[in-house]
N, C-alpha and C. Protein backbone atom coordinates (compact mmCIF):
# COMPACT_ATOMS: atom_id res chain seq x y z
N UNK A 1 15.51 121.18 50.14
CA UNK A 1 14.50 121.20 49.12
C UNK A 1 15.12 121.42 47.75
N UNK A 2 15.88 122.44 47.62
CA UNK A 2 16.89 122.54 46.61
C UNK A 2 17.38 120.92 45.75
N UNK A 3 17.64 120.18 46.70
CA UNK A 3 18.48 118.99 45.99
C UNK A 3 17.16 118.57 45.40
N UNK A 4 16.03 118.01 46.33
CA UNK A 4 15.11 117.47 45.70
C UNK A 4 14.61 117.89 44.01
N UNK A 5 14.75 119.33 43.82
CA UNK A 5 14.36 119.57 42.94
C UNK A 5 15.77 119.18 41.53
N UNK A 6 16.70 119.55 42.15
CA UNK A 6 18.11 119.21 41.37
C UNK A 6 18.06 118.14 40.77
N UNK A 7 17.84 116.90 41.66
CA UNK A 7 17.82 115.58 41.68
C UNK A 7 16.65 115.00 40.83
N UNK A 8 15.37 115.47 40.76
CA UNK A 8 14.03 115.44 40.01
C UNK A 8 14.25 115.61 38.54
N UNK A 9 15.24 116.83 38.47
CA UNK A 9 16.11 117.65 36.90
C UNK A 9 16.93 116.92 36.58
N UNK A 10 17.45 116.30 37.21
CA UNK A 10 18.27 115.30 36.58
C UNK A 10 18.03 114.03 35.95
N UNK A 11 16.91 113.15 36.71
CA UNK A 11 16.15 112.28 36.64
C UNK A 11 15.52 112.83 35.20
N UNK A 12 14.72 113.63 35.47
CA UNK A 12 13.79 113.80 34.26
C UNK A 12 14.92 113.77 32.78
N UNK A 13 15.64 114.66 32.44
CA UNK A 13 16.82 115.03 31.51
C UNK A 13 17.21 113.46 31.09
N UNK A 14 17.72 112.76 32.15
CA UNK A 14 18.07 111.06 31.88
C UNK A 14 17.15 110.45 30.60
N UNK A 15 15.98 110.73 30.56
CA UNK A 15 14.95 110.05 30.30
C UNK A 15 14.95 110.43 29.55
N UNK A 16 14.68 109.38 27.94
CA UNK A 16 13.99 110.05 26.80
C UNK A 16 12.97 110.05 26.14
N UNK A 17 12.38 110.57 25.60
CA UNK A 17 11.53 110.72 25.49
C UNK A 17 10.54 110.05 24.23
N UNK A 18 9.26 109.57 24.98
CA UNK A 18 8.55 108.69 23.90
C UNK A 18 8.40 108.87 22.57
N UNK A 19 8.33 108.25 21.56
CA UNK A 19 8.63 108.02 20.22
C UNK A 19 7.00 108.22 19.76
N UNK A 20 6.71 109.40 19.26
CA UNK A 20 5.78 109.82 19.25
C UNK A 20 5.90 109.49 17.18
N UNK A 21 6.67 109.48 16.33
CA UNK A 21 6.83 109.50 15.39
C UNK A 21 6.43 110.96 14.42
N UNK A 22 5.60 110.31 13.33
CA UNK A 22 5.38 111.65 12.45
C UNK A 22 3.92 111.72 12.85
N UNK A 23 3.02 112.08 13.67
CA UNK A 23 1.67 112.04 14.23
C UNK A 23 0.82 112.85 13.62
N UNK A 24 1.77 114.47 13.38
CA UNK A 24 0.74 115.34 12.58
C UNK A 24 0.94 114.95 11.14
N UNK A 25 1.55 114.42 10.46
CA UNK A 25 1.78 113.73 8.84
C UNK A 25 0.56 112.44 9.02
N UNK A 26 0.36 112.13 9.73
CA UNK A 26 -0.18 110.82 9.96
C UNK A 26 -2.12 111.42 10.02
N UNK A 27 -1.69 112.08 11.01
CA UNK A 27 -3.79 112.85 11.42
C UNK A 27 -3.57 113.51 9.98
N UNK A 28 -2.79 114.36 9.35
CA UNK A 28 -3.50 115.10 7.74
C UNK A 28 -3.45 114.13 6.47
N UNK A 29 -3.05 113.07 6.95
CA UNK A 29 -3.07 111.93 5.87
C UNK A 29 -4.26 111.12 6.04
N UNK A 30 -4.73 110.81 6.97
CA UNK A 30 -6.38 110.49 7.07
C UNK A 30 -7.47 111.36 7.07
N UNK A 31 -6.95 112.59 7.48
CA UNK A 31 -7.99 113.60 7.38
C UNK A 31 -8.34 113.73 5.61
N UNK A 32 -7.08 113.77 4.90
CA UNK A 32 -7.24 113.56 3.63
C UNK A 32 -7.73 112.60 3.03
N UNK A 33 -7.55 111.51 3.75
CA UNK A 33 -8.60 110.51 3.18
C UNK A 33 -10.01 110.43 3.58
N UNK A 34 -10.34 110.34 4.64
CA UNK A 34 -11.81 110.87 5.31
C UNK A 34 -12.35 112.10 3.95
N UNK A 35 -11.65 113.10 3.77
CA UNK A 35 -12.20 114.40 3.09
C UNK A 35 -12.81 113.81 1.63
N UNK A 36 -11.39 113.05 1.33
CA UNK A 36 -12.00 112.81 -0.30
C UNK A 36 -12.83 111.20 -0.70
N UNK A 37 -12.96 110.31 0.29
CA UNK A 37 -13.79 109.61 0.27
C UNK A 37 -15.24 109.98 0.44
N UNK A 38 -15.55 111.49 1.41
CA UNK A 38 -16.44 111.88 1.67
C UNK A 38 -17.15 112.83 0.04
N UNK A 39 -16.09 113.52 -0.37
CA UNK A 39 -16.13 114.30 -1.96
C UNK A 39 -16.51 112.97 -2.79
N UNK A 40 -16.21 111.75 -2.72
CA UNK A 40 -16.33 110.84 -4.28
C UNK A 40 -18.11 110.07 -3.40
N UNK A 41 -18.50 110.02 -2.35
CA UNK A 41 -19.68 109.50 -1.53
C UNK A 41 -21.05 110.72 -2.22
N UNK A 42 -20.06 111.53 -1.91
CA UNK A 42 -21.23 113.27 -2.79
C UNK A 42 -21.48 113.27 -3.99
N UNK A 43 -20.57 112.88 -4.74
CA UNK A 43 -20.64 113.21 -6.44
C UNK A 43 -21.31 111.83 -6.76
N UNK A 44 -21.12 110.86 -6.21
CA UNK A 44 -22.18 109.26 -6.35
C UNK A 44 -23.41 109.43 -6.06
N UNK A 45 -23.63 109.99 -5.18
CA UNK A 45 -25.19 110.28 -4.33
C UNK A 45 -25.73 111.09 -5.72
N UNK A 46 -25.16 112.67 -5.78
CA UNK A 46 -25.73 112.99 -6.25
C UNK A 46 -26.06 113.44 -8.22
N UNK A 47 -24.98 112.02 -8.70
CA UNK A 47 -25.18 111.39 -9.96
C UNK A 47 -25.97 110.60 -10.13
N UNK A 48 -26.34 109.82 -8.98
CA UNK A 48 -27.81 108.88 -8.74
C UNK A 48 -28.97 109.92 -8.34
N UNK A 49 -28.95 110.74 -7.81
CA UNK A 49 -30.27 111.41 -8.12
C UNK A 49 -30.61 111.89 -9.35
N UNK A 50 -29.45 112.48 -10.12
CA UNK A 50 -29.90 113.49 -11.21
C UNK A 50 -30.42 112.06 -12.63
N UNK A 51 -29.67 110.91 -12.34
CA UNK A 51 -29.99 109.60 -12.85
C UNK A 51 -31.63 109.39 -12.80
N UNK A 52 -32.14 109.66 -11.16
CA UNK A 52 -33.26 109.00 -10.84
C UNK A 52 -34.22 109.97 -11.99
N UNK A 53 -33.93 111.40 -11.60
CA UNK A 53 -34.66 112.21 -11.80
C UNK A 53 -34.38 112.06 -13.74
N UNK A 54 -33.53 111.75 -14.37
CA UNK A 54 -33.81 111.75 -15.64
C UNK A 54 -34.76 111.04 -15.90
N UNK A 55 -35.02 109.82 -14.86
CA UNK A 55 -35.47 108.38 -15.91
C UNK A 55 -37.26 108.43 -15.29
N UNK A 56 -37.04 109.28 -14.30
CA UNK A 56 -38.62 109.96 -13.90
C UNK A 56 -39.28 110.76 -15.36
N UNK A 57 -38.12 111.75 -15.25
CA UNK A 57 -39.23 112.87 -16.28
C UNK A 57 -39.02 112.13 -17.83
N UNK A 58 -38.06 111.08 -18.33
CA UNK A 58 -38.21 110.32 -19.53
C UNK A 58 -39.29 109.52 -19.01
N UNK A 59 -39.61 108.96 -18.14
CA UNK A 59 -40.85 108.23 -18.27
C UNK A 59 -42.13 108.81 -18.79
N UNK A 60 -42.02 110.10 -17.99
CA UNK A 60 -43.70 110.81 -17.85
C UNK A 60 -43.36 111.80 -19.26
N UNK A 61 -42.62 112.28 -19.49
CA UNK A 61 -42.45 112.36 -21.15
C UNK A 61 -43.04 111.43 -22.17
N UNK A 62 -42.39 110.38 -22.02
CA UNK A 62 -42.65 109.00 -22.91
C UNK A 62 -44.05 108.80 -22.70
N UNK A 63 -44.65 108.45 -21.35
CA UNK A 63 -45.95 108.16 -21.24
C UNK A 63 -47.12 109.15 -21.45
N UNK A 64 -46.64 110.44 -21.17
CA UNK A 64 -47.78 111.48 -21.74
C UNK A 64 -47.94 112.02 -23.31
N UNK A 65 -49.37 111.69 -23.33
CA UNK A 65 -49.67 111.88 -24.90
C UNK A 65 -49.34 110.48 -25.80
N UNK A 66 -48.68 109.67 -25.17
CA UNK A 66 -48.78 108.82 -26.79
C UNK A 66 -47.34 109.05 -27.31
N UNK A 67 -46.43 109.17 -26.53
CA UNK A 67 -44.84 109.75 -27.33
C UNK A 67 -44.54 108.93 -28.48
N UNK A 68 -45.25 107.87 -28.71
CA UNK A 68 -44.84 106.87 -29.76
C UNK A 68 -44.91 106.83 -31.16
N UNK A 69 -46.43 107.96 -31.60
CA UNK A 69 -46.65 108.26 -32.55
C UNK A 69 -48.00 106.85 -33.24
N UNK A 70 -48.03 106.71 -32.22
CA UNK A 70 -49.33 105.56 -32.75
C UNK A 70 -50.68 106.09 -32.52
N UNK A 71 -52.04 106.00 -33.16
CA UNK A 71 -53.03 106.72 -33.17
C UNK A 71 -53.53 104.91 -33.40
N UNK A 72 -54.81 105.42 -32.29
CA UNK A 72 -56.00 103.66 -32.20
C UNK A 72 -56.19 103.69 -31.06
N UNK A 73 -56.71 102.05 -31.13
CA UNK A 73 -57.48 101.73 -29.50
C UNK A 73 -56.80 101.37 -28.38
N UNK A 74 -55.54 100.93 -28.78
CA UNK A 74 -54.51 100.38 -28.04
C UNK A 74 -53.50 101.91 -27.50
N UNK A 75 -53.34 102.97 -28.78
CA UNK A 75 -52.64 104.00 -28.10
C UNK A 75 -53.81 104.82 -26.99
N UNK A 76 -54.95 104.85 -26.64
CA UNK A 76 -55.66 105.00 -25.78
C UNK A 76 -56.78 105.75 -25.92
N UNK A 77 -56.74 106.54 -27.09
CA UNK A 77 -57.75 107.16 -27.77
C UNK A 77 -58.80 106.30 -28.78
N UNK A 78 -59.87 107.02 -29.13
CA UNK A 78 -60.77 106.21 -30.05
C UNK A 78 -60.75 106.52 -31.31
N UNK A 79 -61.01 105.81 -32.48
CA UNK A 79 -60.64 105.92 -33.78
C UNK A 79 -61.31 107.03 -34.42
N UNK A 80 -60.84 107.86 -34.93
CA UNK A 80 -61.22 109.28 -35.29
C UNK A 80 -62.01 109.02 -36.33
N UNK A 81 -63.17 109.20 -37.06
CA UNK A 81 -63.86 108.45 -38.27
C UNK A 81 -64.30 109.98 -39.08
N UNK A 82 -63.22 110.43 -40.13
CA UNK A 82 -63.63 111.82 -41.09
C UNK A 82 -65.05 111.51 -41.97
N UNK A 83 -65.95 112.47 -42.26
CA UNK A 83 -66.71 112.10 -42.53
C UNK A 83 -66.53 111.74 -44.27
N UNK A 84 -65.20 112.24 -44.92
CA UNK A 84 -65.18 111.34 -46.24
C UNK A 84 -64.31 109.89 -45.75
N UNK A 85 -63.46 109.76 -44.64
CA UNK A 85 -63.69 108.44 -44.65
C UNK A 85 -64.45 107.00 -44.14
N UNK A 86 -65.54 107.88 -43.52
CA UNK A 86 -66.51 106.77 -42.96
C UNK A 86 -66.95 105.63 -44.43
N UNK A 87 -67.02 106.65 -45.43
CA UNK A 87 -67.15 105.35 -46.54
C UNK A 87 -66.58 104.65 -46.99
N UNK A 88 -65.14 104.62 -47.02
CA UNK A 88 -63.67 104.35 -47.18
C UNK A 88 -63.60 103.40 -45.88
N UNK A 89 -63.34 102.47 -45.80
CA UNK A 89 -62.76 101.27 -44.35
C UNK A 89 -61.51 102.11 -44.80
N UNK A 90 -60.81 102.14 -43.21
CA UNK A 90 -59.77 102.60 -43.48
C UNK A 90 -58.91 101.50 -41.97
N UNK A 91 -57.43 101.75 -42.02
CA UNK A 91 -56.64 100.75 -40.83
C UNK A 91 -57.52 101.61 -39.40
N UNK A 92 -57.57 102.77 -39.64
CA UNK A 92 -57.64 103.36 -38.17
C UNK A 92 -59.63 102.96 -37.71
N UNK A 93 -59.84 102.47 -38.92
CA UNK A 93 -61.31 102.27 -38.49
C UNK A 93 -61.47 100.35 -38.42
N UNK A 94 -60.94 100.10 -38.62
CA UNK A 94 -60.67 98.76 -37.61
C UNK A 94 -60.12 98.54 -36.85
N UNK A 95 -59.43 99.29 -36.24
CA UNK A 95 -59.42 99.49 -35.01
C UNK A 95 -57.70 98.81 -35.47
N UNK A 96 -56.37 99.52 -36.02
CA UNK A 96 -55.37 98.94 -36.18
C UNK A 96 -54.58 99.74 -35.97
N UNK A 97 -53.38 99.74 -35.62
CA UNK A 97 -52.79 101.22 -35.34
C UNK A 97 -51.80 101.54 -36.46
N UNK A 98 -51.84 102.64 -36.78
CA UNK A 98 -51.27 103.63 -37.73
C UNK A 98 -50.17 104.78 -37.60
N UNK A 99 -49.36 104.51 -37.89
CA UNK A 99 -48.29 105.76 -37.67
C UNK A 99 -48.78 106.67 -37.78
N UNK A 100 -48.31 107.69 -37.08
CA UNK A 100 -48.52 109.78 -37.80
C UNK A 100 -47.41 110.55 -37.65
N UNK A 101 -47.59 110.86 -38.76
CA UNK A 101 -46.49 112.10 -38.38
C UNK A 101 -47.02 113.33 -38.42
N UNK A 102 -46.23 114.21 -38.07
CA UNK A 102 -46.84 115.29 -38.12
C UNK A 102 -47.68 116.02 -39.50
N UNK A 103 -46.79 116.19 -40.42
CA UNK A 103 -47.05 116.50 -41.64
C UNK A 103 -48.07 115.23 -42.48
N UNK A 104 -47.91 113.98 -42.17
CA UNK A 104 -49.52 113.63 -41.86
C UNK A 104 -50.37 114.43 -41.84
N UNK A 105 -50.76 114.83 -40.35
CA UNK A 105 -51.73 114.81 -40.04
C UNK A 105 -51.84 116.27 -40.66
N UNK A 106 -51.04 117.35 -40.69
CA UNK A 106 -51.30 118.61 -41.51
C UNK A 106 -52.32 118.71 -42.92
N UNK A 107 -51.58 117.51 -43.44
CA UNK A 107 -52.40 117.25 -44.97
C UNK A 107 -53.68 117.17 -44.93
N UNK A 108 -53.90 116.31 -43.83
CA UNK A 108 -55.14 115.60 -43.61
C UNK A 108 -56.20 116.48 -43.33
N UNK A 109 -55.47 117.82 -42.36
CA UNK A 109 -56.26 118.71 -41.75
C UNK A 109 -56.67 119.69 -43.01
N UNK A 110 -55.59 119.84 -43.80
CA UNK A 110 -55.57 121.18 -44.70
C UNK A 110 -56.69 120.40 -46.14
N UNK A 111 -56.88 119.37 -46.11
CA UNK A 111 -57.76 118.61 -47.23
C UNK A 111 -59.04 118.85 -46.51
């Protein structure tokens, strides 16, 4: 039994052994790529949300109130008619639209 095993040790020793190369350089070199393809997939995703979400709340910004500064029938309200200018035709009483600004409309209020 002895030889058998001698003979097995010898056999095996003969033999060399498979060419396995650089395997762990190889698995942390894709793992590194897997990792940071997965990091640049995250920062895309979530530059397109914060994208979505700007052009949401600029919409409903823009669309609430009139962001434009136009006063009439077309900005969605009805033409405001003061009672010194009901005698006066004025743009906003034909129905035309009129800029405002703020300090506009201050004057207007404080007269």
């Amino acid at each position: 039994m002895k030889d058998f095993r001698t003979d097995l040790s010898d056999e095996l020793t003969a033999l060399t052994p498979p060419p396995l190369g650089d395997v762990v350089a190889e698995a942390t070199r894709k793992g590194r790529r897997a990792r940071r393809v997965r990091t640049v997939g995250q920062v895309a995703g979530s530059a397109l949300a914060m994208a979505a979400v700007a052009v949401l709340v600029g919409g409903q910004l823009h669309g609430a109130g009139g962001g434009n500064g136009l006063v009439g029938p077309a900005a969605g309200g009805a033409p405001a008619l003061a009672a010194s200018a009901a005698s006066t035709p004025s743009p906003a009483a034909s129905g035309a639209l009129v800029r405002v600004s703020g300090a506009a409309v201050l004057s207007t209020v404080l007269d």
